[in-house]
N, C-alpha and C. Protein backbone atom coordinates (compact mmCIF):
# COMPACT_ATOMS: atom_id res chain seq x y z
N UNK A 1 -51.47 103.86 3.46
CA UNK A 1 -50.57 103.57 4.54
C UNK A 1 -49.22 103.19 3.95
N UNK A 2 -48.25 103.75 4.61
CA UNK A 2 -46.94 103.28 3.98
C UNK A 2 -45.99 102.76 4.96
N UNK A 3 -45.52 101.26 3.78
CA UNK A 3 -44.60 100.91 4.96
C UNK A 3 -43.53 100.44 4.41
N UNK A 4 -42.69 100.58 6.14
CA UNK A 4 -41.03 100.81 5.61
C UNK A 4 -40.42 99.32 5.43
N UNK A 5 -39.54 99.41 5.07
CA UNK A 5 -38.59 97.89 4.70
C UNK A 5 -38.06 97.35 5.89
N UNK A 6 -37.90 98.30 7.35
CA UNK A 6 -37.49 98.31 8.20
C UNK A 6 -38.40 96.89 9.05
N UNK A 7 -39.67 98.01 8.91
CA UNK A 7 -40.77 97.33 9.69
C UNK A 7 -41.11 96.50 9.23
N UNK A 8 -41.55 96.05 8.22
CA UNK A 8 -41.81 95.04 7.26
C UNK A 8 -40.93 93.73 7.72
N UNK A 9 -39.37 94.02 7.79
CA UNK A 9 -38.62 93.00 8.01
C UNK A 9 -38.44 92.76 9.90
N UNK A 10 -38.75 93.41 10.51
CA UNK A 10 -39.06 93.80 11.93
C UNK A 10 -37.76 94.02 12.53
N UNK A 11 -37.00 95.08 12.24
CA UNK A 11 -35.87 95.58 12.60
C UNK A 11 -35.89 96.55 13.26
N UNK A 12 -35.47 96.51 14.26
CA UNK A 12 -35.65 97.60 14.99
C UNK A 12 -34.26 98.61 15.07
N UNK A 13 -34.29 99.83 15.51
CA UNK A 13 -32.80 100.03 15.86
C UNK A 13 -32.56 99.92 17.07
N UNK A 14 -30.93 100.25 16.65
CA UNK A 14 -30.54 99.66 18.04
C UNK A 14 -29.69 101.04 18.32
N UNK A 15 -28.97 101.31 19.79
CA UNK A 15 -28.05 101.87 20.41
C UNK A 15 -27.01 101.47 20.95
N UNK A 16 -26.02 101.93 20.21
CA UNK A 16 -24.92 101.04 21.17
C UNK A 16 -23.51 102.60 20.99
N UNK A 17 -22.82 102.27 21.95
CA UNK A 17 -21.53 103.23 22.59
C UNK A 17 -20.85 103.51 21.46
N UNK A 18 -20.83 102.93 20.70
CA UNK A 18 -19.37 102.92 19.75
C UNK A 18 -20.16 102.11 18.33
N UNK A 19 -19.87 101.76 17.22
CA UNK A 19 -20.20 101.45 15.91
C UNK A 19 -19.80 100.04 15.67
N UNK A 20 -19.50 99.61 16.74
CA UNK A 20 -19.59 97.62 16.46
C UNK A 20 -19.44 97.50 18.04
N UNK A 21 -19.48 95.97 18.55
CA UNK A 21 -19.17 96.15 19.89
C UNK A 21 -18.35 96.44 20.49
N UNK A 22 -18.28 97.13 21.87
CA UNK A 22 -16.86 97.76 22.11
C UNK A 22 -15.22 96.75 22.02
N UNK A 23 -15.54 95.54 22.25
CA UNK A 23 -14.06 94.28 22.23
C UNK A 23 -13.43 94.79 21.08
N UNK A 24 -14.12 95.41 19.68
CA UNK A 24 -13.36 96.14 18.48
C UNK A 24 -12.64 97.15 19.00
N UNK A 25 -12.35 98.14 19.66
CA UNK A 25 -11.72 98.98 19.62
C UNK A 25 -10.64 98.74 21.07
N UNK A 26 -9.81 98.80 21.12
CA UNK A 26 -8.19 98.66 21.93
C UNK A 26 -7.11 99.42 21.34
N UNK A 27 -6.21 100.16 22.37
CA UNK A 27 -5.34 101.01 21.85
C UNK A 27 -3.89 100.02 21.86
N UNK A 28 -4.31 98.78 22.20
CA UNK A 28 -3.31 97.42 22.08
C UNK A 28 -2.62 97.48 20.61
N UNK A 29 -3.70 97.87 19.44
CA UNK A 29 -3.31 97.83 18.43
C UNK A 29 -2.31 98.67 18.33
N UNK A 30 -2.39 99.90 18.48
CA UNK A 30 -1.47 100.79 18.20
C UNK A 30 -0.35 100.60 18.87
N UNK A 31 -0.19 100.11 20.15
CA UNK A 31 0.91 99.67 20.94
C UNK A 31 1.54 99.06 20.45
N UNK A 32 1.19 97.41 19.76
CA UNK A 32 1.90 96.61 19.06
C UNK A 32 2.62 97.06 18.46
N UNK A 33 2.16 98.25 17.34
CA UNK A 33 2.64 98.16 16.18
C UNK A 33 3.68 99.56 16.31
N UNK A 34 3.56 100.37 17.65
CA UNK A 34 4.58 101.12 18.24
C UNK A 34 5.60 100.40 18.53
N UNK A 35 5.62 99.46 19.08
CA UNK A 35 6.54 98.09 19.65
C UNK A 35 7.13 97.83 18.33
N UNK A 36 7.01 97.41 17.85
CA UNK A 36 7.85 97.29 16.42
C UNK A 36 8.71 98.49 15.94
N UNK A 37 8.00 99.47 15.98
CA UNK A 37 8.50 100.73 15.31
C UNK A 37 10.11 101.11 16.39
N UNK A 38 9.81 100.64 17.61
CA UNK A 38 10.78 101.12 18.91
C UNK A 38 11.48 100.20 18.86
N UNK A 39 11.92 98.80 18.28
CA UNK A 39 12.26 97.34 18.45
C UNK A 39 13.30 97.50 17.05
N UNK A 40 12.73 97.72 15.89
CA UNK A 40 13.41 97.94 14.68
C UNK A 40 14.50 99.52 14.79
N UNK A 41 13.91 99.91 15.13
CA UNK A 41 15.23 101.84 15.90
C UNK A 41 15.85 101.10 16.65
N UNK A 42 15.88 100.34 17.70
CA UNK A 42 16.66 99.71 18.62
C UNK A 42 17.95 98.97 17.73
N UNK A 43 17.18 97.85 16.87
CA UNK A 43 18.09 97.27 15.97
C UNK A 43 19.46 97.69 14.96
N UNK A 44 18.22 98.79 14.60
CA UNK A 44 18.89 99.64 13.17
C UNK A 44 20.33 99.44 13.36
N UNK A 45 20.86 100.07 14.35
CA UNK A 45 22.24 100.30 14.36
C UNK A 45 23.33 99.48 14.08
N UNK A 46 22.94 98.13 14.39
CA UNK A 46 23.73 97.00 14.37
C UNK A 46 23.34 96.17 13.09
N UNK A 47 22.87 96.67 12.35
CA UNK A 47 22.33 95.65 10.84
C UNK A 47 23.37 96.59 10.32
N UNK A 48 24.38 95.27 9.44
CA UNK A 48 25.64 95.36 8.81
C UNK A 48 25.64 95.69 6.90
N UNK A 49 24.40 95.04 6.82
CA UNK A 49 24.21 95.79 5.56
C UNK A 49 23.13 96.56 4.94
N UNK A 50 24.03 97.21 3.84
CA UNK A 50 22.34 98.40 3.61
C UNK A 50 21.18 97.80 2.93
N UNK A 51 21.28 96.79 2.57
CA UNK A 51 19.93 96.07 2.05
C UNK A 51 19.13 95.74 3.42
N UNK A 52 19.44 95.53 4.73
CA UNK A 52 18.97 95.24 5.63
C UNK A 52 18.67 96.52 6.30
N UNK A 53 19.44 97.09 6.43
CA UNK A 53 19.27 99.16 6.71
C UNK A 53 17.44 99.53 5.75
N UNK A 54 18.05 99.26 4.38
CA UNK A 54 16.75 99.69 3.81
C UNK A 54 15.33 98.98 4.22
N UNK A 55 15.35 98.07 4.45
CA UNK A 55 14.42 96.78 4.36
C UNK A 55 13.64 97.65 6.13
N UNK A 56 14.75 97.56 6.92
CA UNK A 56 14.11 97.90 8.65
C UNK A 56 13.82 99.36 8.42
N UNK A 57 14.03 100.22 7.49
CA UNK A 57 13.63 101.62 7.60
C UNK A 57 11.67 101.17 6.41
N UNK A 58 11.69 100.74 5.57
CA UNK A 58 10.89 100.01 5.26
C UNK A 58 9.43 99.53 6.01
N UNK A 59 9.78 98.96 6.67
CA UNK A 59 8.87 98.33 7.71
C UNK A 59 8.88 99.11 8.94
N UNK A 60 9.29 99.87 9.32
CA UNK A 60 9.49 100.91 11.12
C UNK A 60 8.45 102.25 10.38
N UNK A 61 8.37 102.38 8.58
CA UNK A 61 7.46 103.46 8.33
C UNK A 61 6.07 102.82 8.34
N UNK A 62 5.97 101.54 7.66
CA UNK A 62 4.84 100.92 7.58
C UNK A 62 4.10 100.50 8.90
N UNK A 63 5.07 100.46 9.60
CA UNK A 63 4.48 100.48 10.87
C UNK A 63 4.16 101.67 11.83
N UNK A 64 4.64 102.76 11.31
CA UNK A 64 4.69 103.95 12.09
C UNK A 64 3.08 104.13 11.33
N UNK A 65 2.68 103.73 10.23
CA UNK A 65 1.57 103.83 9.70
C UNK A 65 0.37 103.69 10.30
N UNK A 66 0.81 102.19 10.42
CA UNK A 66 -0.61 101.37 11.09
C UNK A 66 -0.82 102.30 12.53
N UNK A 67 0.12 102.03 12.93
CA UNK A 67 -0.41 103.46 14.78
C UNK A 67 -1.18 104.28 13.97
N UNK A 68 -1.07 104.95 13.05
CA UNK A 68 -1.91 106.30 12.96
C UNK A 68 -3.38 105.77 12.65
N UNK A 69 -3.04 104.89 11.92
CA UNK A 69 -4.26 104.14 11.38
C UNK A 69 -5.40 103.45 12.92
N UNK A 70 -4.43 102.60 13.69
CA UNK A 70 -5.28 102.57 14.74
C UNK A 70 -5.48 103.33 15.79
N UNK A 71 -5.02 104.48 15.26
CA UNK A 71 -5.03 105.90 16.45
C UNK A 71 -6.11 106.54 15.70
N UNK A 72 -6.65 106.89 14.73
CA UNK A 72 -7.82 107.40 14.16
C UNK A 72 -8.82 106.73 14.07
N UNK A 73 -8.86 105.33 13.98
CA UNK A 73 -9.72 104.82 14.34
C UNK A 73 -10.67 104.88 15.62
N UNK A 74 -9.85 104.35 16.78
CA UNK A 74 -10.03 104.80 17.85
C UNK A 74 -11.01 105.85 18.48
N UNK A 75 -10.34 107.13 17.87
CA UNK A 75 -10.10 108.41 17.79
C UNK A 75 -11.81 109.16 17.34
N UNK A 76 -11.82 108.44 16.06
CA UNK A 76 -12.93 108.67 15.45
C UNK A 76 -14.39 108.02 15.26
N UNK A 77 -13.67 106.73 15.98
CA UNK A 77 -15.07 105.53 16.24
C UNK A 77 -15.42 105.43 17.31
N UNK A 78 -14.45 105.33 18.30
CA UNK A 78 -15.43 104.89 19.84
C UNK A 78 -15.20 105.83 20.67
N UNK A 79 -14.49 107.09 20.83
CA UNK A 79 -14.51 107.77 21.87
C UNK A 79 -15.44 108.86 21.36
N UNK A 80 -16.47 109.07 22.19
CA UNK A 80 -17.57 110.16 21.91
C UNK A 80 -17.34 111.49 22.78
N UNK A 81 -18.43 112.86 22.58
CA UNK A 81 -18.80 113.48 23.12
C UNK A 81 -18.44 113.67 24.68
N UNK A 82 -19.13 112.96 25.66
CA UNK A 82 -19.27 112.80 26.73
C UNK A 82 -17.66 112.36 27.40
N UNK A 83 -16.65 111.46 26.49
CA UNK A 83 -15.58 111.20 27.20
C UNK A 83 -14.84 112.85 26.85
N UNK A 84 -14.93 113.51 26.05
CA UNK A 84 -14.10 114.92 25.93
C UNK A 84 -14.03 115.60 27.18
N UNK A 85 -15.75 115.56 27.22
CA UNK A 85 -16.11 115.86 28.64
C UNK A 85 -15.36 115.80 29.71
N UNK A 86 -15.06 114.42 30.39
CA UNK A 86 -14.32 113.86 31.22
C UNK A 86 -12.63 114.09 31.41
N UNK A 87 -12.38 114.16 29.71
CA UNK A 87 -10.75 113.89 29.76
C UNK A 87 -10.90 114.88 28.37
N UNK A 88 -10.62 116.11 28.90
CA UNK A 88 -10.75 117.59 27.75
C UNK A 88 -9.65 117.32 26.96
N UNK A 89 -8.39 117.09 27.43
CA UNK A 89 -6.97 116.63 26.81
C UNK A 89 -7.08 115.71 25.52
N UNK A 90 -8.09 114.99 25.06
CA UNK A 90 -8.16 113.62 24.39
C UNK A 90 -7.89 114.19 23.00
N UNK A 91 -8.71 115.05 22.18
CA UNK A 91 -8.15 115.51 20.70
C UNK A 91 -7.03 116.00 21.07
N UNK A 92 -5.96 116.35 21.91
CA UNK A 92 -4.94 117.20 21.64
C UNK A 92 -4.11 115.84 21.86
N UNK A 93 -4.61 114.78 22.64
CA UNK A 93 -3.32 113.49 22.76
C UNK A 93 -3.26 113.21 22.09
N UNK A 94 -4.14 112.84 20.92
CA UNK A 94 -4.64 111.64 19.83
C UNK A 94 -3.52 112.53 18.92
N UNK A 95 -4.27 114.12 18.87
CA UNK A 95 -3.43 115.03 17.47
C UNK A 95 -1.40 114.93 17.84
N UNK A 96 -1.62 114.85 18.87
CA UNK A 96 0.18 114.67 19.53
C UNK A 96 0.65 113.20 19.29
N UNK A 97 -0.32 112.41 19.62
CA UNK A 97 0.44 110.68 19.10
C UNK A 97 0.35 110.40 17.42
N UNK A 98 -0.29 111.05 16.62
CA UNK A 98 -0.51 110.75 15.55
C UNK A 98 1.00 111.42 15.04
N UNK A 99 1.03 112.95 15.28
CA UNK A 99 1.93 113.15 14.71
C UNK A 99 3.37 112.37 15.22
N UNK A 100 3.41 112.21 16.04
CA UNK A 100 4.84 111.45 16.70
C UNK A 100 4.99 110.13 16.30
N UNK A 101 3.78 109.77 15.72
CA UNK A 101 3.91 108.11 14.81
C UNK A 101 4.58 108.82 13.19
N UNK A 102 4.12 110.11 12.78
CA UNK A 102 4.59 110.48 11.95
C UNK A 102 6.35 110.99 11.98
N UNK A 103 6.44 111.30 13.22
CA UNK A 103 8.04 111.70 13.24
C UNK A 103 8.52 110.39 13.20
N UNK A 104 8.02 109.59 14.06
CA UNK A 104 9.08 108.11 13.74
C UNK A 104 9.14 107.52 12.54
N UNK A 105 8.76 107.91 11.78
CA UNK A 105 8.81 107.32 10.24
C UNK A 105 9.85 108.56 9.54
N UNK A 106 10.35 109.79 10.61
CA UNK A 106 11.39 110.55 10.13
C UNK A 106 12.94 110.45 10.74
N UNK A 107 12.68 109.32 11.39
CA UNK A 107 13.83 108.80 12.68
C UNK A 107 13.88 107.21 12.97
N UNK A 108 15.21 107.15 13.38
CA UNK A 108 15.55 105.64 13.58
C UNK A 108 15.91 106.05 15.02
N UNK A 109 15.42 107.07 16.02
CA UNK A 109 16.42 107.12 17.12
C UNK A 109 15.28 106.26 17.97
N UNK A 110 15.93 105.35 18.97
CA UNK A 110 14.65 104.78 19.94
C UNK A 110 13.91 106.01 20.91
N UNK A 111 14.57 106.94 21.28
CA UNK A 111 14.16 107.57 22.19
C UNK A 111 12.66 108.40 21.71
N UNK A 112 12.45 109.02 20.18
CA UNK A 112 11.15 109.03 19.71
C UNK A 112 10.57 107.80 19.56
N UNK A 113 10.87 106.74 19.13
CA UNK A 113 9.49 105.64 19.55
C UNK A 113 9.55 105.11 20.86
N UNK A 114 10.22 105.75 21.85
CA UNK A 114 9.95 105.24 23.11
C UNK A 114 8.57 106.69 23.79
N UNK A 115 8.93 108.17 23.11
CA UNK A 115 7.57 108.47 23.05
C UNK A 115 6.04 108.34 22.62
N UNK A 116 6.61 107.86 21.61
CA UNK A 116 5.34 107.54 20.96
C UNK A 116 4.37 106.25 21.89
N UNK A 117 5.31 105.38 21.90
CA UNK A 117 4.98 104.66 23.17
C UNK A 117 3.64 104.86 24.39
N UNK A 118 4.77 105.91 25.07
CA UNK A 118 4.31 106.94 26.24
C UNK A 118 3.02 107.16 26.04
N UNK A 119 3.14 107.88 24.66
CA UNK A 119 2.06 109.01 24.15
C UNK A 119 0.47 107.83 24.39
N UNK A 120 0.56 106.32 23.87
CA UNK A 120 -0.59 105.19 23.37
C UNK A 120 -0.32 104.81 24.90
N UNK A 121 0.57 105.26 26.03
CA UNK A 121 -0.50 104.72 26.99
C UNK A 121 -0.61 105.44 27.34
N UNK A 122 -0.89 106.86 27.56
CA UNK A 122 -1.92 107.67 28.43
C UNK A 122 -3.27 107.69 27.64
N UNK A 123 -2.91 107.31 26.25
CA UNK A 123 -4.71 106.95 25.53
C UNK A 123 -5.16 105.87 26.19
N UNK A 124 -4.42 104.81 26.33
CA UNK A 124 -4.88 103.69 26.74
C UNK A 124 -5.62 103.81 28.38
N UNK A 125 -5.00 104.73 29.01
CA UNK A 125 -5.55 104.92 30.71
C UNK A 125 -6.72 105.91 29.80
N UNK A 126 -6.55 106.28 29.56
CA UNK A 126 -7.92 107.09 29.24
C UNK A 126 -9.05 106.14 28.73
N UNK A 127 -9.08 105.54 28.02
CA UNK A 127 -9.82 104.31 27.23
C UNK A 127 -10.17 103.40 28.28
N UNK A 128 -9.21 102.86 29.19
CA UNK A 128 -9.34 102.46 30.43
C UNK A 128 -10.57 102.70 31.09
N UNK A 129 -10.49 104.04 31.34
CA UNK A 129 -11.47 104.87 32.38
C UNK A 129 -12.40 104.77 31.74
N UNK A 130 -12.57 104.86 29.90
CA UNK A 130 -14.29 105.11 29.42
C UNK A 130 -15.09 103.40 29.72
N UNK A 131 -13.80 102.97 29.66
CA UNK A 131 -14.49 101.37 29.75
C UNK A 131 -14.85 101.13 31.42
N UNK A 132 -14.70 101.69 32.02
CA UNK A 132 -14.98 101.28 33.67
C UNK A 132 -15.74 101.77 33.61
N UNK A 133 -15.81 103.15 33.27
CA UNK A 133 -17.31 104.19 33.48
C UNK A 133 -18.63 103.24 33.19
């Protein structure tokens, strides 16, 4: 008879929606850190010197970062199968906000991080809806 380490230790598995509990995953993150990216372009213009120019182009990429970072996350951890289903659009938003976190790290104009913006809340109404469902 053979037995597993599983059973032995009496572990059972489990099922759950997403790969930790769902309170981990929010497209808040990516918002924030869009908010910065749209807040520092806003600024840019009026910072008088280029050590301060360099420093806010600096941090508006590192932050254009983290969005992608919590846009794949997202992306790749908690929205499954069944929401594609529902909202067919979802890989083509995610592939459209990722890259537009990538253009803002090619631009100081606000009007691209005021899309990018845009772009994390129609994920967010979508995310919305998987969480009511």
């Amino acid at each position: 008879m053979k037995i597993s380490m599983t059973s032995l230790l009496g572990i059972k598995p489990v099922y759950a929606h997403c790969d930790l509990p769902c309170g981990v995953y929010d497209p808040a993150q990516a918002r924030i850190e869009a908010e910065s990216v749209l807040q520092i372009m806003k600024k840019y213009p009026g910072l008088d010197h280029q050590e301060d120019k360099w420093r806010a182009v600096f941090i508006k990429e590192q932050r254009a970062d983290l969005v992608k970072q919590h846009l794949w996350v997202l992306w790749t951890d908690y929205f499954k199968p069944e929401h594609l289903e529902k909202h067919p659009n979802l890989h083509d938003l995610f592939w459209q906000a990722t890259k537009q976190a990538g253009n803002c790290k090619k631009t100081v104009d606000p009007a691209e991080g005021q899309v990018l913006l845009d772009m994390i809340a129609e994920i967010d109404a979508v995310f919305k809806a998987t969480k009511a469902a």
